[in-house]
Structures are given as C-alpha cells and as structure tokens.
Protein backbone atom coordinates (compact mmCIF):
# COMPACT_ATOMS: atom_id res chain seq x y z
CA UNK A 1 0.00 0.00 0.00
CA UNK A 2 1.34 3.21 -0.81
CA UNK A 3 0.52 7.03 0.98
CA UNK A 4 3.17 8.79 -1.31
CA UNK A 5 2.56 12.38 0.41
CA UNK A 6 -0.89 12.18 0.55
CA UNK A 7 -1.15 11.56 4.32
CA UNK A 8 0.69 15.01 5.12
CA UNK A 9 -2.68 16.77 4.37
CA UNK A 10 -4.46 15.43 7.53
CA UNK A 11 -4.44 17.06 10.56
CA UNK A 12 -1.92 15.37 12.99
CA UNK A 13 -5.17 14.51 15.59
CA UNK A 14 -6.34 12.25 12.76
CA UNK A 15 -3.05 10.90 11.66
CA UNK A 16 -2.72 7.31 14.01
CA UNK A 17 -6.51 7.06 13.69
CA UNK A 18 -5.89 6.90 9.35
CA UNK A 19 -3.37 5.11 9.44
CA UNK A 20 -4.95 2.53 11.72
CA UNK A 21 -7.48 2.63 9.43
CA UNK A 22 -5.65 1.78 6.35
CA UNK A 23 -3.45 -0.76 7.95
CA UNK A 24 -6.81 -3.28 8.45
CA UNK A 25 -6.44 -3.62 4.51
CA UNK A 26 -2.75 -4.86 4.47
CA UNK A 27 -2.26 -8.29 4.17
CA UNK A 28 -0.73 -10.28 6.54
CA UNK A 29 2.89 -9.54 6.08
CA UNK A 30 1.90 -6.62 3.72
CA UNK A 31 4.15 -3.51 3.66
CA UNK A 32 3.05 0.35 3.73
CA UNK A 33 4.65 2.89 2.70
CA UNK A 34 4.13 6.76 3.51
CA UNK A 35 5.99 10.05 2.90
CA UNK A 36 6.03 13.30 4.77
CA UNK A 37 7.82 16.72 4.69
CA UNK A 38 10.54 16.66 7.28
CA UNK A 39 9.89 19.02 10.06
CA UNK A 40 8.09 20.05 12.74
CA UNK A 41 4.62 21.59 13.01
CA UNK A 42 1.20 22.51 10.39
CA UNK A 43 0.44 24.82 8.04
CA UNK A 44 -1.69 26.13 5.65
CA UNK A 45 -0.19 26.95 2.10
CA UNK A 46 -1.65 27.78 -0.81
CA UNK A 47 -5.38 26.99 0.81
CA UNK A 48 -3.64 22.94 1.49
CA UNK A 49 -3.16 22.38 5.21
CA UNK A 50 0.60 20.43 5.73
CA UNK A 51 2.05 18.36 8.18
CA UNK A 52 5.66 17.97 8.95
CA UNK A 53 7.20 15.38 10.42
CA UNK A 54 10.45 13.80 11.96
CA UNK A 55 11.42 10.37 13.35
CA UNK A 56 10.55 10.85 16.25
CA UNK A 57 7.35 12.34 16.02
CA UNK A 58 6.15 9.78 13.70
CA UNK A 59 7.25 6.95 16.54
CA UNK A 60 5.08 8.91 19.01
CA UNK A 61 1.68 8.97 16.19
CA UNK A 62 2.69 4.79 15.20
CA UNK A 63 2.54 3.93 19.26
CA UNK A 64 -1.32 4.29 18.57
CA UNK A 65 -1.65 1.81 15.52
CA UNK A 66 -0.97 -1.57 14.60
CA UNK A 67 2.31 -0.82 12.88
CA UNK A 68 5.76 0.09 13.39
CA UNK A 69 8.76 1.20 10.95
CA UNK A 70 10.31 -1.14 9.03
CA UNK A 71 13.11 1.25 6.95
CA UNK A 72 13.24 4.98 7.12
CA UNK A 73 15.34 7.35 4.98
CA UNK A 74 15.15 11.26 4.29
CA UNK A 75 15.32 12.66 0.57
CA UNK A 76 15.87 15.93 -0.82
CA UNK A 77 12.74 17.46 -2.68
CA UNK A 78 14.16 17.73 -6.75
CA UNK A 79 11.63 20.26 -8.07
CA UNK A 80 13.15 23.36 -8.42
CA UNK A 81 11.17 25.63 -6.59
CA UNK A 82 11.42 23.75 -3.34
CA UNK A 83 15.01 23.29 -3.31
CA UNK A 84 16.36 22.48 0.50
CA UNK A 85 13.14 20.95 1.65
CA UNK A 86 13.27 17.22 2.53
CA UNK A 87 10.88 14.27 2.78
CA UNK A 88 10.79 11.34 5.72
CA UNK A 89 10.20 8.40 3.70
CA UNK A 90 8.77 5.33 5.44
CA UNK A 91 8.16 1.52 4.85
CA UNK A 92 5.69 0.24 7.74
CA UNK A 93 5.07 -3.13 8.70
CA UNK A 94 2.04 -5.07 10.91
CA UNK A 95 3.48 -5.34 14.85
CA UNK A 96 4.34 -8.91 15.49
C-alpha cells in the first residue's frame, strides 16, 4: 500500500486514527509505505493544510496503531522551486 505524500494533508489529531485505518487492509505480512515533509509543526499553504514530520514524532503517532517502521530514509525534494526541503520516507510493517 502506498501514501506517497498524501497523508501530510491530515491534521496530525487524525493521523494514528488513518493510518490505523488503512493498515486493516494490508495483508498479513503486507508492507506500507508513507511520505512526509521533514519538520516540525502545520500549516496552511496555498489553501492545502501540511504536516511535517520527523522520526521521532512519527514513533510517538505509530505507538497508537498496529504498525511500526520497518526502513526509514530522508530525501531531498528535486523540483526546483522547493530546493532544500526534505521528505521522511517510510516503509511500515504489521506489529508482530
């Protein structure tokens, strides 16, 4: 299953509960992955609301769902006019 920077539009409150959500549809040993601008805290842009998030606040939202990280890894952002902004890349897995 894959949330390629779609999940970064929810509020964070809603975050573990959507991704507890989708994770009912992954099959047994089925992988998810997600992406999400690194950083801290929300915002509105451009009339799209954001969140940003690091390692550790991601660990914090996954202690309230059925999954845990599997592989992590931060990228830079290659369109031009967001140069210097980064995404937390993430491959999730069911909790054994």
């Amino acid at each position: 299953m894959r949330a390629c920077a779609s999940l970064l539009h929810l509020p964070i409150a809603e975050l573990a509960d959507n991704i507890s959500h989708l994770a009912k549809y992954l099959a047994p040993d089925g992988f998810f992955y997600c992406s999400f601008k690194y950083g801290t805290g929300e915002q509105n842009r451009d009339g799209r609301h954001f969140i940003n998030m690091t390692e550790e606040k991601l660990i914090r939202v996954l202690e309230k769902t059925p999954l845990h990280i599997h592989k992590q890894w931060i990228t830079h952002d290659l369109r031009v006019d967001h140069a210097g902004e980064q995404w937390l890349n993430v491959i999730l897995c069911r909790k054994e």
